[in-house]
C-alpha atoms as a PDB file:
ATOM      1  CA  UNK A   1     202.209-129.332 -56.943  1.00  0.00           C
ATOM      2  CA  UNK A   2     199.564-132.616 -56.555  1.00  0.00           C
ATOM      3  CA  UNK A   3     197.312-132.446 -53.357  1.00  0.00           C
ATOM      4  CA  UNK A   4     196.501-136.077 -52.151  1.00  0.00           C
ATOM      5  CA  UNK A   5     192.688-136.102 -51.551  1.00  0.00           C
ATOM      6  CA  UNK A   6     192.772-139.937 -50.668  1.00  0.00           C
ATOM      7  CA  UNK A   7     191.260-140.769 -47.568  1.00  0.00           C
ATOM      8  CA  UNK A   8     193.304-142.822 -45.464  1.00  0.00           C
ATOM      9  CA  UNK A   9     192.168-145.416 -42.742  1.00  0.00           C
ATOM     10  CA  UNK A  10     194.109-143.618 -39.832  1.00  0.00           C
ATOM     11  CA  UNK A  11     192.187-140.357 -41.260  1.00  0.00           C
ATOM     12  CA  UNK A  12     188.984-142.476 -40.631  1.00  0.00           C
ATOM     13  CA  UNK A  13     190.617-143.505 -37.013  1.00  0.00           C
ATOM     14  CA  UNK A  14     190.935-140.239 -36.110  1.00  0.00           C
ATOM     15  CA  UNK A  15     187.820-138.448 -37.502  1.00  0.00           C
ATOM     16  CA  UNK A  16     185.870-141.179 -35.702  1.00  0.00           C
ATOM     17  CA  UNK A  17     187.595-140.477 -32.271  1.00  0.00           C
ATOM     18  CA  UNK A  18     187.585-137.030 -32.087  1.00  0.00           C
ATOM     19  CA  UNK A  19     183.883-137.340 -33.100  1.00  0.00           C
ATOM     20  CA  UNK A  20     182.746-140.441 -30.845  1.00  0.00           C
ATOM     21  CA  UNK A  21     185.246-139.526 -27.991  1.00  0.00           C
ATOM     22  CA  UNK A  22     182.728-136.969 -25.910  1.00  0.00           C
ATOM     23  CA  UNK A  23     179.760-138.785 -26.844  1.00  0.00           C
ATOM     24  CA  UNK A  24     181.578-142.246 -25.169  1.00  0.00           C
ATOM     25  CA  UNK A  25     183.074-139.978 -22.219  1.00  0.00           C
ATOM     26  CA  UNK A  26     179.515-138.765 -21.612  1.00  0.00           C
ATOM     27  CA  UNK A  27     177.992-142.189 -21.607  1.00  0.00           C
ATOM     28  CA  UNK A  28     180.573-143.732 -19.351  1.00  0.00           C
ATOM     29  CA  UNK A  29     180.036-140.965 -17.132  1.00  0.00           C
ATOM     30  CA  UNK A  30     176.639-141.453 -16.646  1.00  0.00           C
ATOM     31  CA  UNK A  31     177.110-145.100 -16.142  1.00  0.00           C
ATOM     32  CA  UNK A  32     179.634-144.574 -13.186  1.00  0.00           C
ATOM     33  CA  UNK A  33     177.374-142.166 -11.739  1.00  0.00           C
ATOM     34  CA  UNK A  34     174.790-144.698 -11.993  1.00  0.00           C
ATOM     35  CA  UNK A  35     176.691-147.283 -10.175  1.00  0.00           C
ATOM     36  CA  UNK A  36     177.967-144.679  -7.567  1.00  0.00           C
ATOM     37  CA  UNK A  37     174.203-144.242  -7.057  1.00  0.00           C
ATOM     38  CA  UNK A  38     173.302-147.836  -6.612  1.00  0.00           C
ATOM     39  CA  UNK A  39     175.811-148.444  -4.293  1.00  0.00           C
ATOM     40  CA  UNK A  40     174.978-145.726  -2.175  1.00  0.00           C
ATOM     41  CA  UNK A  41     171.369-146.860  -1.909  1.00  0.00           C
ATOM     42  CA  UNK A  42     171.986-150.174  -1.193  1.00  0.00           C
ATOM     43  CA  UNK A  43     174.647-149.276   1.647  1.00  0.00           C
ATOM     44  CA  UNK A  44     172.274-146.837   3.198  1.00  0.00           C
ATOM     45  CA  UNK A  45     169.195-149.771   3.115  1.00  0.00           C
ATOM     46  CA  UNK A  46     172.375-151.461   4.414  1.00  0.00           C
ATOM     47  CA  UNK A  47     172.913-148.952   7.712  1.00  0.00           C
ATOM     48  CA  UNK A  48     169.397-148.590   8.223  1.00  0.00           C
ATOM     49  CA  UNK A  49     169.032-151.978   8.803  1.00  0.00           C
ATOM     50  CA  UNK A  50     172.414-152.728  10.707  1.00  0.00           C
ATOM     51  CA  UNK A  51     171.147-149.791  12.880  1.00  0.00           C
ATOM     52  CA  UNK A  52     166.997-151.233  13.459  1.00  0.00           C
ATOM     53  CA  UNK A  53     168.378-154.785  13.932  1.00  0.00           C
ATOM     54  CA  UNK A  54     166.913-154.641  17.246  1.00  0.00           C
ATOM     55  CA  UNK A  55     163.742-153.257  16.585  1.00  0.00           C
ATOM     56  CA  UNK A  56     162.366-155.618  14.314  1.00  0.00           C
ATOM     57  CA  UNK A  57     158.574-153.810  14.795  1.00  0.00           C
ATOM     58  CA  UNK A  58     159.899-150.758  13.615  1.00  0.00           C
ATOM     59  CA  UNK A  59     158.648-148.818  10.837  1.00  0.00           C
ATOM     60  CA  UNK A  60     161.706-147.670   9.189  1.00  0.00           C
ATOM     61  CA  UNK A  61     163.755-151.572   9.844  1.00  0.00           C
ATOM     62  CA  UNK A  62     160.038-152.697   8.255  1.00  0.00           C
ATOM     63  CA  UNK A  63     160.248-150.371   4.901  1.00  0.00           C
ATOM     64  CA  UNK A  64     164.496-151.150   4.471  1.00  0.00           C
ATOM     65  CA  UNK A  65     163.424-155.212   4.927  1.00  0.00           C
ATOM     66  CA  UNK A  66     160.753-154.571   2.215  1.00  0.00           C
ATOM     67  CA  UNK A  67     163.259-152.387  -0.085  1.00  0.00           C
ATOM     68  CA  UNK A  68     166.182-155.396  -0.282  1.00  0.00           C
ATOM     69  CA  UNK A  69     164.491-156.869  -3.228  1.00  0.00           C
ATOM     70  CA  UNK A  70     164.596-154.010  -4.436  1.00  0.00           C
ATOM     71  CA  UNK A  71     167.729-152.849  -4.085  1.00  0.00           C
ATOM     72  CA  UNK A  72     169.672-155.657  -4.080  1.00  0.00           C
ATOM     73  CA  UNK A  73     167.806-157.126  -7.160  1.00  0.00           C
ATOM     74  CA  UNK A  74     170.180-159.477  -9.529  1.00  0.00           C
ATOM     75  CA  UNK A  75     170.260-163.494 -10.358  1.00  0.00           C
ATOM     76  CA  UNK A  76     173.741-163.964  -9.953  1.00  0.00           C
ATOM     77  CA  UNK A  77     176.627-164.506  -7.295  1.00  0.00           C
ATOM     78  CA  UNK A  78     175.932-162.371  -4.094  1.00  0.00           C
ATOM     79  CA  UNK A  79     172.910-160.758  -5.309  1.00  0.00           C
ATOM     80  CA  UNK A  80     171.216-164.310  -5.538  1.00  0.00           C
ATOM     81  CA  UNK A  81     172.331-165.184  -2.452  1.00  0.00           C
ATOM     82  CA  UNK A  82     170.995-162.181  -0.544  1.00  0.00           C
ATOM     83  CA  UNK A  83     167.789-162.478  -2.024  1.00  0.00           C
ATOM     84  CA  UNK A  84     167.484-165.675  -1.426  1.00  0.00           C
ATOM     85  CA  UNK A  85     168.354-165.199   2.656  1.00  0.00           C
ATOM     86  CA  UNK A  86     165.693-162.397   1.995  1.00  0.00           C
ATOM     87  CA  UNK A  87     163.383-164.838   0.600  1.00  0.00           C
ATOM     88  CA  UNK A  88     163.845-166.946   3.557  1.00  0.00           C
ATOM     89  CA  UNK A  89     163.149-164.651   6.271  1.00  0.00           C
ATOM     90  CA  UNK A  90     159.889-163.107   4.610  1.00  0.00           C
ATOM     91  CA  UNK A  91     158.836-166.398   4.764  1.00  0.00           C
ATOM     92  CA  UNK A  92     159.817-167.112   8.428  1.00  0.00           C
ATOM     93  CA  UNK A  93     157.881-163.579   9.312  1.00  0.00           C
ATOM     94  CA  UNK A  94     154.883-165.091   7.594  1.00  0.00           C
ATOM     95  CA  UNK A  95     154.516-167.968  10.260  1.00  0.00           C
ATOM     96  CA  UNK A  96     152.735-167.836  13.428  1.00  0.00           C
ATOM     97  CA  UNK A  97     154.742-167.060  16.285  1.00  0.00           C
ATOM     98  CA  UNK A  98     152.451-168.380  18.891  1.00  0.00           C
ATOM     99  CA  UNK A  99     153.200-172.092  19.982  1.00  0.00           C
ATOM    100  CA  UNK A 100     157.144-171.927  18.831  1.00  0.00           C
ATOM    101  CA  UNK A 101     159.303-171.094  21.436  1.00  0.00           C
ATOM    102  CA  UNK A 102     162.210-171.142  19.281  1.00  0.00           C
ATOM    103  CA  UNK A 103     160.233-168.786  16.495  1.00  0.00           C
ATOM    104  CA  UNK A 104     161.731-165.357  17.694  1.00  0.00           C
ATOM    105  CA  UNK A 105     165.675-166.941  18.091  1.00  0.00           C
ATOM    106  CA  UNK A 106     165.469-168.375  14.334  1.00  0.00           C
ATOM    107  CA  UNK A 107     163.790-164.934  13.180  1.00  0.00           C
ATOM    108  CA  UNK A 108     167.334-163.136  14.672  1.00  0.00           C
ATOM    109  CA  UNK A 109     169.320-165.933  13.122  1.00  0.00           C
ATOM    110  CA  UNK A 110     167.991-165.519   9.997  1.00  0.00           C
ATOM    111  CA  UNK A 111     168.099-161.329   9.972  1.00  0.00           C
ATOM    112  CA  UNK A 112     171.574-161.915  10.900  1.00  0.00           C
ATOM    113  CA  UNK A 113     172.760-164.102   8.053  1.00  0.00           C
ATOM    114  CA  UNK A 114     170.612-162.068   5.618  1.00  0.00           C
ATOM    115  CA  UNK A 115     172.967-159.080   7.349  1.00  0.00           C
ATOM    116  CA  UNK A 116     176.348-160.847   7.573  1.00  0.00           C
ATOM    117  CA  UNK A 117     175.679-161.648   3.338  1.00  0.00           C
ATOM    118  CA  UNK A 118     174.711-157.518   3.061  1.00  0.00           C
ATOM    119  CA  UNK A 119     177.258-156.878   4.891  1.00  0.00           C
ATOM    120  CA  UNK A 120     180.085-159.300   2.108  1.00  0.00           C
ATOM    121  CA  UNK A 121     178.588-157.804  -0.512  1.00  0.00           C
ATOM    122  CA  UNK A 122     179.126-154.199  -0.294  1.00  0.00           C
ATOM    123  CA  UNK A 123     182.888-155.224   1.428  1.00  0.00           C
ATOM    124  CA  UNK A 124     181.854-154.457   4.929  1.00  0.00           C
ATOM    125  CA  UNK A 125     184.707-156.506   6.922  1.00  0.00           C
ATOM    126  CA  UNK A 126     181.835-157.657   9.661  1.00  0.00           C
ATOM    127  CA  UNK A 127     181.994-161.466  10.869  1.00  0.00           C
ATOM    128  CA  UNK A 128     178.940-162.670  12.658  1.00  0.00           C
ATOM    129  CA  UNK A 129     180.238-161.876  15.945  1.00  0.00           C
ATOM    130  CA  UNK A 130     179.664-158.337  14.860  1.00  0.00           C
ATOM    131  CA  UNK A 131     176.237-158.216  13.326  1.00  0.00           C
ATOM    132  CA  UNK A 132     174.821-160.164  16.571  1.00  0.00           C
ATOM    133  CA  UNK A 133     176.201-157.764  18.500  1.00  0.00           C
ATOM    134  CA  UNK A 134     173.554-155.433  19.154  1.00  0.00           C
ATOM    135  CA  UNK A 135     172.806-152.949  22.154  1.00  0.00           C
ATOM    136  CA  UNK A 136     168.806-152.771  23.290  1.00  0.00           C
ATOM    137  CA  UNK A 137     168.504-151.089  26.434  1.00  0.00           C
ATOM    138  CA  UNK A 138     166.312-153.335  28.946  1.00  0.00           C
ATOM    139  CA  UNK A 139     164.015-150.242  28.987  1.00  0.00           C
ATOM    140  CA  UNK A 140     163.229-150.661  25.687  1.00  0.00           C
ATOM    141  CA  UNK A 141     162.045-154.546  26.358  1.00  0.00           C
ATOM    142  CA  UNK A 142     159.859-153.495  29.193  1.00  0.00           C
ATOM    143  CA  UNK A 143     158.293-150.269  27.157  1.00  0.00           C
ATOM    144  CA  UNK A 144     157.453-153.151  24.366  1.00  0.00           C
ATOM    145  CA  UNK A 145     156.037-155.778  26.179  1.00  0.00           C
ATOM    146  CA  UNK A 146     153.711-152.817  27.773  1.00  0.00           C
ATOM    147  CA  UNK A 147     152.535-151.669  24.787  1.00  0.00           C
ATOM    148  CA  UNK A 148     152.048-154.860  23.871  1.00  0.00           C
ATOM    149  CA  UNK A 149     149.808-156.032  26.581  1.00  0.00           C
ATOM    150  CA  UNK A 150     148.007-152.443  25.851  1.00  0.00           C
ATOM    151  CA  UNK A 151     147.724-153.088  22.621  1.00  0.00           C
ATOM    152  CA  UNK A 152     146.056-156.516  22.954  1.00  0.00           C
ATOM    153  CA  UNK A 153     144.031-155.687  26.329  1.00  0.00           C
ATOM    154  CA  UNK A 154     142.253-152.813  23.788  1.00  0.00           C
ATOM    155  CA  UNK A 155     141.891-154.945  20.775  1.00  0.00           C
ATOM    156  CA  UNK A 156     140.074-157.339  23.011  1.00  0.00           C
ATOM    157  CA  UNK A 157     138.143-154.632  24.409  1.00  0.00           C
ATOM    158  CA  UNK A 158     137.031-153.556  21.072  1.00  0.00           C
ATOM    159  CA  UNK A 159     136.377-157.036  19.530  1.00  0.00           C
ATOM    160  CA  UNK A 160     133.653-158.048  23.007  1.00  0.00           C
ATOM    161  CA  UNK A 161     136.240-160.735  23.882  1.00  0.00           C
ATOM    162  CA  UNK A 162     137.330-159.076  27.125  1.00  0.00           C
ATOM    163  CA  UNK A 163     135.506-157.028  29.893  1.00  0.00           C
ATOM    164  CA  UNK A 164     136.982-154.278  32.030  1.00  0.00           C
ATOM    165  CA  UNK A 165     136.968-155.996  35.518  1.00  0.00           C
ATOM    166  CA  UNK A 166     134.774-153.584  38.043  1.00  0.00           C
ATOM    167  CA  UNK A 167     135.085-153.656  41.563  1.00  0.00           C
ATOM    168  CA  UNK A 168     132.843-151.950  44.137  1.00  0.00           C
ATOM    169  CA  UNK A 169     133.931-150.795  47.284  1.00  0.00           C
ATOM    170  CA  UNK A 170     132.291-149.501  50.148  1.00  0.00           C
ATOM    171  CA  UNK A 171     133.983-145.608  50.771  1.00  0.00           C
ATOM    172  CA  UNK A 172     134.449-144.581  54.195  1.00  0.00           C
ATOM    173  CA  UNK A 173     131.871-141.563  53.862  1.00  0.00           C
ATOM    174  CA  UNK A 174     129.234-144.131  52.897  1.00  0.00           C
ATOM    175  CA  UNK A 175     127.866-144.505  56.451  1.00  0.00           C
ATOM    176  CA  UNK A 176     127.170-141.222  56.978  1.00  0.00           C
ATOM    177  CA  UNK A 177     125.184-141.110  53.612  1.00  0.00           C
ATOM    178  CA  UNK A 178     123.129-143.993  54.491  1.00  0.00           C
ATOM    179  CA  UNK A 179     121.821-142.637  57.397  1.00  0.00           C
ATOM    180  CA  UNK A 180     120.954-139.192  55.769  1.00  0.00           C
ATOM    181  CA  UNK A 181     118.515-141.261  53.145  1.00  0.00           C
ATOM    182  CA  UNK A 182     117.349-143.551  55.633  1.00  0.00           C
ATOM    183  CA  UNK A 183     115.169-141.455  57.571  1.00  0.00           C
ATOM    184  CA  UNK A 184     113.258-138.826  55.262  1.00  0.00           C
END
């Protein structure tokens, strides 16, 4: 009896699958996990953002703005187009608000297309009825403005451009201590 010691190519075939097969599995693996993870971070920067739309001062709606670069990096398709809207909007932040009445409206128009583009991308099914849509208590207006006029009555303090108006006014027990000085 003659034993056949040739190798064969489906020999080869299989030696290399049984051999390459966990190593692929492994690496596929990781790669799904790392895509699971990317999309989870850019839908949270996503929610965070959907959820602050209305608080544009805020810190946390301030730190997700500043991580879509980030997050949402690529230079093709939607990626390009978000940060692109992104790029837009920085920009817009950058100017001066003082003197343009219409400064604030095209800041929310802008947030809100830089949203409703988000919002595509990770297969939200928002139109832009539903990203404008946002609730802010009136409350929340007046406790702003406040701490805005605060905030710029103490800078002003502090800088020697404003005074803190004084006014004197005569008490009604100031009679009766004028007379007790007046005669020694």
């Amino acid at each position: 009896m003659q034993v056949d010691w040739s190798v064969k190519f489906t020999d080869i075939l299989i030696m290399s699958v049984t051999f390459l097969g966990p190593i692929m599995a492994v690496q596929i693996q990781k790669l799904l996990e790392r895509n699971r993870e990317t999309n989870s971070s850019r839908t949270r920067l996503f929610k965070t953002l959907m959820s602050t739309r209305a608080l544009n001062l805020s810190p946390v709606h301030v730190e997700a703005l500043n991580a879509v670069p980030i997050e949402f990096y690529g230079t093709t398709g939607q990626l390009k187009s978000i940060n692109l809207k992104w790029k837009i909007y920085y920009e817009h932040l950058l100017l001066p608000a003082n003197g343009d009445p219409n400064w604030e409206a095209k800041r929310r128009d802008l947030l809100f297309g830089l949203l409703l583009a988000m919002s595509q991308f990770l297969e939200y099914d928002f139109d832009e009825v539903d990203i404008k849509k946002v609730y802010t208590p009136q409350g929340h207006a007046v406790i702003e403005a406040d701490q805005e006029i605060i905030r710029r009555g103490f800078a002003g303090l502090f800088r020697g451009e404003v005074t803190i108006p004084v006014e004197v006014r005569q008490s009604a027990h100031a009679p009766a201590a004028e007379k007790t000085h007046a005669n020694p």
